[in-house]
Protein backbone atom coordinates (compact mmCIF):
# COMPACT_ATOMS: atom_id res chain seq x y z
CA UNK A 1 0.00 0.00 0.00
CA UNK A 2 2.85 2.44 1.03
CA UNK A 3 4.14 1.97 -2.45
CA UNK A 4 1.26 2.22 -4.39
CA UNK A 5 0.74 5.91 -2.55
CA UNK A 6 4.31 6.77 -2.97
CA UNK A 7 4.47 6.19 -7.20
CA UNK A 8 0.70 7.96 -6.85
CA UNK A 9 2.36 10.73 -5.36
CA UNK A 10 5.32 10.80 -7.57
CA UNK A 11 3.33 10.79 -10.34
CA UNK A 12 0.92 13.81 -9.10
CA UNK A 13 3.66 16.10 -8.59
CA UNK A 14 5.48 15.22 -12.26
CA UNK A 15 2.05 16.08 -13.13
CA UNK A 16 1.66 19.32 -10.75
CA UNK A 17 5.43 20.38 -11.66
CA UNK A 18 4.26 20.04 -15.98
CA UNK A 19 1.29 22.83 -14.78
CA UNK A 20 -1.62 19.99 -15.17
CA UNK A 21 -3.29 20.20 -11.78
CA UNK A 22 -3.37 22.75 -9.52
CA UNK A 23 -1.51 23.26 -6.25
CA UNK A 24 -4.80 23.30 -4.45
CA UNK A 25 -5.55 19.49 -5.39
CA UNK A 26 -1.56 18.59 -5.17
CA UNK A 27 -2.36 19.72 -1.49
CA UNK A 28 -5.27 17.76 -0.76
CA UNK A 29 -3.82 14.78 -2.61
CA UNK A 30 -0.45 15.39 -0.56
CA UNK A 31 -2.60 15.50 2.71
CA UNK A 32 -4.09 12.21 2.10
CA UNK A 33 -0.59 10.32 1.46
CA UNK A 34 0.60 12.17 4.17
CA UNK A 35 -1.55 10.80 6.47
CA UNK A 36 -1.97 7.41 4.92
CA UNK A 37 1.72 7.04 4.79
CA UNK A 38 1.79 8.17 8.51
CA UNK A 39 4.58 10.61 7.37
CA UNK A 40 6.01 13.32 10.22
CA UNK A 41 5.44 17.14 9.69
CA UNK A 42 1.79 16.67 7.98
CA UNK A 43 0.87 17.17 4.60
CA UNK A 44 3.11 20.34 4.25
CA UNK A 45 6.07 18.54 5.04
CA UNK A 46 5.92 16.46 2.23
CA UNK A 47 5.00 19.39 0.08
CA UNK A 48 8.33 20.79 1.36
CA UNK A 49 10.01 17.79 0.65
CA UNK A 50 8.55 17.44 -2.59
CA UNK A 51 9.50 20.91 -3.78
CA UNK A 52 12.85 20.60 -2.23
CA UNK A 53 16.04 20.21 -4.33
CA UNK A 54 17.20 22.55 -7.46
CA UNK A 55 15.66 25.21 -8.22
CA UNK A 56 13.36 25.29 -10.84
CA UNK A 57 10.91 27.77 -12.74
CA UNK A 58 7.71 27.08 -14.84
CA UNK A 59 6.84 28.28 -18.47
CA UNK A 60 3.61 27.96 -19.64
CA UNK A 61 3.36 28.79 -23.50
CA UNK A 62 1.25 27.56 -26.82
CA UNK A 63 2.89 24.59 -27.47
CA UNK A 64 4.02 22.77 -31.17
CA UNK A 65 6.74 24.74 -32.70
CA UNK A 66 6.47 27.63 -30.71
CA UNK A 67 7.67 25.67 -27.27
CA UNK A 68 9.94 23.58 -29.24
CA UNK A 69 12.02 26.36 -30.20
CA UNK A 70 11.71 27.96 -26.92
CA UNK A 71 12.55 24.07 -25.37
CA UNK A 72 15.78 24.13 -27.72
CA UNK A 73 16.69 27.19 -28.25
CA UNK A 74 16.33 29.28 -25.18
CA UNK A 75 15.04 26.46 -22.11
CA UNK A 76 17.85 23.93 -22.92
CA UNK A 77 20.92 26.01 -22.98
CA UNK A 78 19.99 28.35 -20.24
CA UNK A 79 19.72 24.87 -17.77
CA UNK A 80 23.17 23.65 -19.33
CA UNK A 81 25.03 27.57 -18.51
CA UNK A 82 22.92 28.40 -15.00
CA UNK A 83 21.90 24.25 -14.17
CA UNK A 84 18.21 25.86 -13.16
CA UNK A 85 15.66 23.27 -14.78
CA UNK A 86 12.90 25.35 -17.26
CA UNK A 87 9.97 23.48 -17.01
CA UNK A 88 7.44 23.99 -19.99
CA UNK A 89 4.06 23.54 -20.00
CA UNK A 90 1.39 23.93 -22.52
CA UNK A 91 -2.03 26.42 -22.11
CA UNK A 92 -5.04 24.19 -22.20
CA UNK A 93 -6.60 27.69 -23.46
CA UNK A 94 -6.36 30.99 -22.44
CA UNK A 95 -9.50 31.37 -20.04
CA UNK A 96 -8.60 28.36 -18.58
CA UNK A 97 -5.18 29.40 -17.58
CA UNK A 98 -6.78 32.38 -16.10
CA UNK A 99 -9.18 30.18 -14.54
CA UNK A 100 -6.09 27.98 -12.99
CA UNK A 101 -4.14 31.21 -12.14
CA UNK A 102 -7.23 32.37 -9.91
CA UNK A 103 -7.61 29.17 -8.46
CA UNK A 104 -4.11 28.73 -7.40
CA UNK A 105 -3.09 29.58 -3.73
CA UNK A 106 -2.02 32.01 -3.36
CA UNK A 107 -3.52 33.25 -6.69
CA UNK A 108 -1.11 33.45 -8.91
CA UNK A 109 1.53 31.83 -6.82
CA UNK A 110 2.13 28.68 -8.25
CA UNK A 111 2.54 29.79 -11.88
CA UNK A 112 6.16 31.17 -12.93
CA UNK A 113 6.26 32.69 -16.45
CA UNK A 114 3.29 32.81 -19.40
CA UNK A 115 3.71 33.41 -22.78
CA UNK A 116 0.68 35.75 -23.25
CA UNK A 117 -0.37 37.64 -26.36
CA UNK A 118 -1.66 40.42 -26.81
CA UNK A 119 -2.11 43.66 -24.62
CA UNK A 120 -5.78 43.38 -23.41
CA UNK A 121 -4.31 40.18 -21.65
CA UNK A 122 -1.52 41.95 -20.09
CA UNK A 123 -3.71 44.23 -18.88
CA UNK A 124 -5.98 41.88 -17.35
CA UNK A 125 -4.10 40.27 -15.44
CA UNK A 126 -2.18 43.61 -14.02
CA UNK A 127 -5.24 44.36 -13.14
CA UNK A 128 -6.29 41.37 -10.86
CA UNK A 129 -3.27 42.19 -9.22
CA UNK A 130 -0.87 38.98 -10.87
CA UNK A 131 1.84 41.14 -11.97
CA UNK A 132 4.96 42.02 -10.46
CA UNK A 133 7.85 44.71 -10.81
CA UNK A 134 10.90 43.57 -12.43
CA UNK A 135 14.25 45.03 -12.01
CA UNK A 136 15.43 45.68 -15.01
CA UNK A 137 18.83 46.32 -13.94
CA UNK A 138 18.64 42.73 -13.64
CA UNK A 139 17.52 42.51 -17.44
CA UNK A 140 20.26 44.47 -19.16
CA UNK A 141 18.99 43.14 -22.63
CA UNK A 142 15.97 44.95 -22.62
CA UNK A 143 17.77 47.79 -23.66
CA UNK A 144 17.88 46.19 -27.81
CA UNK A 145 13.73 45.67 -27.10
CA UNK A 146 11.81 47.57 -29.44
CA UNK A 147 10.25 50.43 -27.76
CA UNK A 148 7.12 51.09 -29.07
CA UNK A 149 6.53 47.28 -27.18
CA UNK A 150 8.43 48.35 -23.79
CA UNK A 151 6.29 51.47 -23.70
CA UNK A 152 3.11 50.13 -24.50
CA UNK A 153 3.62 47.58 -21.59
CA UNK A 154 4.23 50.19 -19.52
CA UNK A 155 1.28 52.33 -20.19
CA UNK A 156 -0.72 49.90 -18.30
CA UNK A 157 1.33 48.84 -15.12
CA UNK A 158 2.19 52.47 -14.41
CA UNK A 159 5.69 52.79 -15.81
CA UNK A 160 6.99 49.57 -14.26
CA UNK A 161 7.22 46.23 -16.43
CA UNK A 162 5.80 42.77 -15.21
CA UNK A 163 6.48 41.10 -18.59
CA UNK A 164 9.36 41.57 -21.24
CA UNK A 165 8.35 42.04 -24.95
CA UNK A 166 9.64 38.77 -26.78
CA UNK A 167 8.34 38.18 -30.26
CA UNK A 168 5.87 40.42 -32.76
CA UNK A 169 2.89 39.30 -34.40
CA UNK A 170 -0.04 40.61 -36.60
CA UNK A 171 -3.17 39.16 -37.80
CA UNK A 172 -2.94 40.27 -41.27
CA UNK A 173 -4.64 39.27 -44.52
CA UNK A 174 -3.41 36.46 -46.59
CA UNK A 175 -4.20 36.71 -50.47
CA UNK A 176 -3.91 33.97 -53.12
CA UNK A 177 -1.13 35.74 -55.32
CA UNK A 178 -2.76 33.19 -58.27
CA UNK A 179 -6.17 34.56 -57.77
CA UNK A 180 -5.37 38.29 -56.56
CA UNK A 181 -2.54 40.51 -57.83
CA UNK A 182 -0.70 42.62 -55.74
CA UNK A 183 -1.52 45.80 -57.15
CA UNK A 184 -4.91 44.52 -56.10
CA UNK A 185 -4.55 43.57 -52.91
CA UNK A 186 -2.70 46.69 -51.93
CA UNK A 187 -5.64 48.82 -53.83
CA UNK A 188 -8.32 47.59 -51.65
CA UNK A 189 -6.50 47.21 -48.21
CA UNK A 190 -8.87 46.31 -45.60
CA UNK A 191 -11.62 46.08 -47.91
CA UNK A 192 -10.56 42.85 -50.06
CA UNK A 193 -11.92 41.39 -46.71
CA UNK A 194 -15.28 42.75 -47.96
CA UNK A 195 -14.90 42.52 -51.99
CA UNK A 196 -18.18 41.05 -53.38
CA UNK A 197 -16.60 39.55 -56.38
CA UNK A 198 -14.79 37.09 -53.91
CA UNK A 199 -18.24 35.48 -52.59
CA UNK A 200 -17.69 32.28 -51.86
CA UNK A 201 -13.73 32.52 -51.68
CA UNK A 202 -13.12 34.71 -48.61
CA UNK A 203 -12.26 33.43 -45.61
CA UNK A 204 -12.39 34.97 -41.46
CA UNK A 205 -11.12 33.90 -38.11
CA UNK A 206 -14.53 32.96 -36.26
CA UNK A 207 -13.16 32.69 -32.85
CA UNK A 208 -12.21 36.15 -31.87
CA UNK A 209 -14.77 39.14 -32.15
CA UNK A 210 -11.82 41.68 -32.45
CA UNK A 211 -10.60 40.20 -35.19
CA UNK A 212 -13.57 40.95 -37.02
CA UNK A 213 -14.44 44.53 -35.81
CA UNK A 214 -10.52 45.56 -36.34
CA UNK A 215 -10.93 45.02 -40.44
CA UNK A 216 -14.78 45.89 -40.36
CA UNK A 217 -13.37 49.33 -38.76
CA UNK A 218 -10.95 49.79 -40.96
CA UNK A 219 -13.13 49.07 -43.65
CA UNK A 220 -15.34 51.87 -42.98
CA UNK A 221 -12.52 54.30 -42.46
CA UNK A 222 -12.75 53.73 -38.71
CA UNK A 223 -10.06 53.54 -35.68
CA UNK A 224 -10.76 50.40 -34.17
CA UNK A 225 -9.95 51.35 -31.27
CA UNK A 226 -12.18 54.88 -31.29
CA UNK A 227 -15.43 53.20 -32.98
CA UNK A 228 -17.28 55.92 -33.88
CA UNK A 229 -20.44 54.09 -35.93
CA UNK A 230 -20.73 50.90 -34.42
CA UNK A 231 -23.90 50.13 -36.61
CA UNK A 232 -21.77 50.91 -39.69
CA UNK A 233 -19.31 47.81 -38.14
CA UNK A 234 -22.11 45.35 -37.62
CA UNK A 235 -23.87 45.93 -41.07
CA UNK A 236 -20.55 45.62 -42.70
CA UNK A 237 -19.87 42.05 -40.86
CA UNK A 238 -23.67 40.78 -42.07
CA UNK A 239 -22.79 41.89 -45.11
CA UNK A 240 -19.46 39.77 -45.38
CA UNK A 241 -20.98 36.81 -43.41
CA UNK A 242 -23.28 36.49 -47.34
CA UNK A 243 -19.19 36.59 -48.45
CA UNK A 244 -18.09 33.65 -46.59
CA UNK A 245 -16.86 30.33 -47.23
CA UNK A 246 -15.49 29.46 -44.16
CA UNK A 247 -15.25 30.50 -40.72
CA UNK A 248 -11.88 29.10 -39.61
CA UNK A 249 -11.69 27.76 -35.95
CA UNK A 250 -7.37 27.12 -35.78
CA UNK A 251 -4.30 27.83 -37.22
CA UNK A 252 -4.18 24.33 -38.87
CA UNK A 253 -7.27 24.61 -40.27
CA UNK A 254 -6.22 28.73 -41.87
CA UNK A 255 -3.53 26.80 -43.68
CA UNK A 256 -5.66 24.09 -45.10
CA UNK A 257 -8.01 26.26 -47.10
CA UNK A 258 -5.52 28.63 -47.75
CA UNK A 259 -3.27 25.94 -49.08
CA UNK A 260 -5.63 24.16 -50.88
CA UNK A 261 -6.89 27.10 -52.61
CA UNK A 262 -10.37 26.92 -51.09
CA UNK A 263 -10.51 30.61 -50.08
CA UNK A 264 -8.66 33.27 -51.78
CA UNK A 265 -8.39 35.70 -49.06
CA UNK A 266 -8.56 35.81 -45.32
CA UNK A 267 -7.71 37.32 -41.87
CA UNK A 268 -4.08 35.28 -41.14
CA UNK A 269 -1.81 34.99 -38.09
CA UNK A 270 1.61 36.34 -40.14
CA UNK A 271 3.41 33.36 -39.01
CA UNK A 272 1.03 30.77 -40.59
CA UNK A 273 1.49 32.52 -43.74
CA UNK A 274 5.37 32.56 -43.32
CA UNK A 275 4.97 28.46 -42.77
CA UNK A 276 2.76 28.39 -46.21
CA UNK A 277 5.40 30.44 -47.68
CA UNK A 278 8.16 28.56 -46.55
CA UNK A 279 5.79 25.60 -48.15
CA UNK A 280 5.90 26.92 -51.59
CA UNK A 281 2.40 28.01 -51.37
CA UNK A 282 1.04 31.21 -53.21
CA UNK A 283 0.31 33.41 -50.87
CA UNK A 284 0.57 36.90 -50.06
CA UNK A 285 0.88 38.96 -47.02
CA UNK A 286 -0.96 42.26 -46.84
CA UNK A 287 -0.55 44.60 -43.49
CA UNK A 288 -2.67 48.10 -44.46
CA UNK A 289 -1.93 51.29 -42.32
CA UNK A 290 -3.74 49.87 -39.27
CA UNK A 291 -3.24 45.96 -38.89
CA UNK A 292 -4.23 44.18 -36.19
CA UNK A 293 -0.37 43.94 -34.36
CA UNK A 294 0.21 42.22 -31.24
CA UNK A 295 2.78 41.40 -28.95
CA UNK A 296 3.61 38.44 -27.18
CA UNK A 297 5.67 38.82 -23.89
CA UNK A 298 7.03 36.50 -20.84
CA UNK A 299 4.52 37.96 -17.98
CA UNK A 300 6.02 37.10 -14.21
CA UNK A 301 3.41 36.29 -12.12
CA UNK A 302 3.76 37.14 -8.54
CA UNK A 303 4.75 34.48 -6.23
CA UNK A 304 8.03 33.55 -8.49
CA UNK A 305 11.41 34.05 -7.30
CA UNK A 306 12.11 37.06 -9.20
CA UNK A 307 16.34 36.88 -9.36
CA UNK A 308 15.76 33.38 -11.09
CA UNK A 309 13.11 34.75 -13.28
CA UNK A 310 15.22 37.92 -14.16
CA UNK A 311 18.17 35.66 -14.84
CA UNK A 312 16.04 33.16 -17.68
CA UNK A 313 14.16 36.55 -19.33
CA UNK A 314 17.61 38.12 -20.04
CA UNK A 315 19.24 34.96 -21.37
CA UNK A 316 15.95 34.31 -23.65
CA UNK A 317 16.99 37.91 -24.79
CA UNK A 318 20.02 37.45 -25.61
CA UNK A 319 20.49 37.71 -29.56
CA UNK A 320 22.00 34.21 -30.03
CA UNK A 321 18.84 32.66 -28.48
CA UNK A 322 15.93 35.41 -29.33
CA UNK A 323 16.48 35.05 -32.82
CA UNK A 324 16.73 31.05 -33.09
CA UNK A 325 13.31 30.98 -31.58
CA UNK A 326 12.52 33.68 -33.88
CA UNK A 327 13.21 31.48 -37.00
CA UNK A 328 11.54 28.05 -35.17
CA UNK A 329 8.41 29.55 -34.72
CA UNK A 330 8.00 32.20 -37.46
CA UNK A 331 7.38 35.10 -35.70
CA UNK A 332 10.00 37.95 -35.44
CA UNK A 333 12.03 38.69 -32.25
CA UNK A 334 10.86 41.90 -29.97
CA UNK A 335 14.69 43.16 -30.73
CA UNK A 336 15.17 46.09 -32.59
CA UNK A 337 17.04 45.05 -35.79
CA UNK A 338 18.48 48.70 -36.12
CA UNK A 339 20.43 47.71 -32.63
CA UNK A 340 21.00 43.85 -33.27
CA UNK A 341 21.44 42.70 -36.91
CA UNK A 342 19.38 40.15 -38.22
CA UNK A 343 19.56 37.22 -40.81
CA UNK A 344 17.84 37.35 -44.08
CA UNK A 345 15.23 34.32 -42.65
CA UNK A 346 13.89 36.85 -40.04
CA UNK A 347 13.90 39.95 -42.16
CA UNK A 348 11.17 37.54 -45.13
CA UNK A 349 8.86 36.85 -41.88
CA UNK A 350 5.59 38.61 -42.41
CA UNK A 351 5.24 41.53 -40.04
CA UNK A 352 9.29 41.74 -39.59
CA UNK A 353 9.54 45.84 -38.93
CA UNK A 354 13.38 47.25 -40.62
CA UNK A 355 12.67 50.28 -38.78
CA UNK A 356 12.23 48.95 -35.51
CA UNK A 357 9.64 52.02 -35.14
CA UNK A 358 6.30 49.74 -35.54
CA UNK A 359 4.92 52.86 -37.47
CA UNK A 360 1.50 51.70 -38.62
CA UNK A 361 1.26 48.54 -36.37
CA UNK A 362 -1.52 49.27 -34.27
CA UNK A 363 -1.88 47.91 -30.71
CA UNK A 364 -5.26 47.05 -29.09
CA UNK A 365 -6.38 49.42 -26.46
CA UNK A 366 -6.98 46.68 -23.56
CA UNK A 367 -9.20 48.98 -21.80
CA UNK A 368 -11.27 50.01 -24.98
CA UNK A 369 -11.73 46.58 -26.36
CA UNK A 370 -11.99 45.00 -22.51
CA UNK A 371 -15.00 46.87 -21.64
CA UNK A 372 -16.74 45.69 -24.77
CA UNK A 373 -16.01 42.03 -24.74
CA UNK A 374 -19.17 40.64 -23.17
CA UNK A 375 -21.84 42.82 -25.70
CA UNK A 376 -19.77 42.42 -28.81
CA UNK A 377 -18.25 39.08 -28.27
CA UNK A 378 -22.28 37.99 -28.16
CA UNK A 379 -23.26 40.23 -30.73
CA UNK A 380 -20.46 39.13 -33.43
CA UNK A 381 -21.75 35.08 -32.03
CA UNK A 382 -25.06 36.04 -33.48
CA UNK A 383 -23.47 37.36 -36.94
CA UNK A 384 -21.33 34.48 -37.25
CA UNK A 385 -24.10 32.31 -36.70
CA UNK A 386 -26.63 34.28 -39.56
């Protein structure tokens, strides 16, 4: 019996330490052993015990390609120079890490590092109090971090940082170079989203509502993120849902029917279309004055040993590192290439910025687009759905 419990509990905290269960159940399962096993100190002894050892640090990120490069290229040889273990772990999906994250005790406290995207996240999680203040004497490489991404981070925590910029993303529009010419693409902008002659070959990302709105906006000559006709935005999304072949739920799933040359045009994460370029495929990117740009950034969440945490950000900085993740996943490094020079394979990646300036990539307001979610996120459900 004592050995049945003890491979139980070895095998609930490989699974706690991999980010699958929470510490609240590792707890109560730890209490039970504990007592079953009739082991001294209670059930927090043996957490102690179990947690004792080298130190070690939790990322949670996307998984695939994007936490294979980080495994190889950044987790690996940081354990090899500082022998502090990287554990990686995979989101099960964004609300539900959230979900975890709030559950945890003490909130927060048992998560390390998460790859987030976006700046409404960042936000949100600031604002529940999750965050904490780096020293970013400790960081000296976020000095060759693109500004305009430090700056917009720090718009929202106050002038401090809880998260360091690492890689640059847009949700563009992908063309069929085949079916659309250049010139053309470029002459309509936003609006080959909404060109009638494609009916039946456009495609649009039917999980996110500010997706939609962004290129609907822009469409109608509007700031998404200062909506001034909000009817003008909805009657333009009915109008393209008439348009649509498919509503496409994943990234695999974009690449099919762009591949396959079922739709000829569609809302597109840049670094699927850099994988369907890299593929041979025809396809285009197109980024208008206004695309939909994000950010995704290593967010510390409070509870984690901070000097540890400081130590792996600056490493995964470092140019050596930054941009070999860069090239396995397909999205360009947060460096600025005018301070740290890059290789040809980054500077083809869709959404790659020479300039290091980010003129015309346009962040989400988090605060804007946050207190919207729950009206238009039902709203847009209804369009989707004719």
């Amino acid at each position: 019996m004592g050995k049945d419990l003890e491979k139980q509990l070895s095998d609930v905290q490989e699974s706690y330490s991999q980010g699958n269960i929470s510490r609240r159940d590792f707890v109560k399962f730890v209490g039970i052993a504990g007592a079953s096993l009739g082991i001294m100190g209670g059930p927090f002894g043996l957490v102690k015990h179990a947690f004792s050892g080298s130190k070690a640090i939790t990322c949670h990120s996307w998984g695939g390609s994007t936490s294979e490069a980080l495994r190889k290229f950044a987790f690996d040889p940081f354990t090899k120079s500082e022998g502090i273990k990287v554990i990686d772990a995979a989101f099960t999906g964004m609300d539900a890490f959230l979900t975890q994250v709030k559950a945890s005790y003490p909130p927060g406290g048992e998560f390390n590092i998460a790859h987030l995207s976006a700046v409404y996240d960042y936000a949100r999680y600031t604002d529940l109090g999750f965050g904490v203040v780096l020293d970013e004497t400790k960081i000296p490489n976020l000095k060759n971090v693109m500004t305009k991404m430090t700056d917009t981070l720090r718009g929202i925590s106050k002038g401090t940082l809880s998260a360091v910029p690492y890689d640059l993303g847009q949700t563009g529009i992908a063309y069929n170079t085949e079916k659309i010419s250049k010139a053309d693409a470029q002459k309509l902008g936003a609006s080959l989203l909404f060109e009638k002659s494609l009916k039946g070959k456009l495609g649009s990302w039917g999980g996110d509502f500010r997706t939609n709105m962004w290129y609907a906006a822009l469409h109608t000559g509007q700031s998404p993120n200062n909506i001034a006709d909000e009817k003008a935005v909805w009657n333009a999304l009915k109008e393209q849902r008439g348009l649509i072949k498919k509503y496409w739920a994943s990234g695999s799933e974009l690449m099919s029917l762009l591949g396959n040359g079922e739709i000829y045009a569609t809302v597109a994460w840049s670094g699927r279309v850099a994988a369907l370029q890299k593929q041979g495929h025809p396809i285009g990117y197109l980024s208008p004055n206004g695309t939909y740009s994000w950010m995704e950034y290593m967010y510390v969440l409070k509870g984690t040993d901070l000097p540890v945490a400081q130590k792996l950000l600056n490493f995964m900085l470092e140019p050596s590192a930054a941009i070999a993740v860069a090239k396995g996943q397909n999205y360009p490094t947060s460096l600025d290439p005018t301070k740290v020079a890059m290789p040809d394979e980054v500077k083809k990646l869709p959404a790659f910025d020479p300039t290091g300036k980010l003129d015309g990539y346009l962040f989400a307001d988090p605060a804007y687009w946050n207190s919207h979610q729950l009206d238009w996120a039902e709203k847009w459900d209804r369009v989707m759905a004719g």
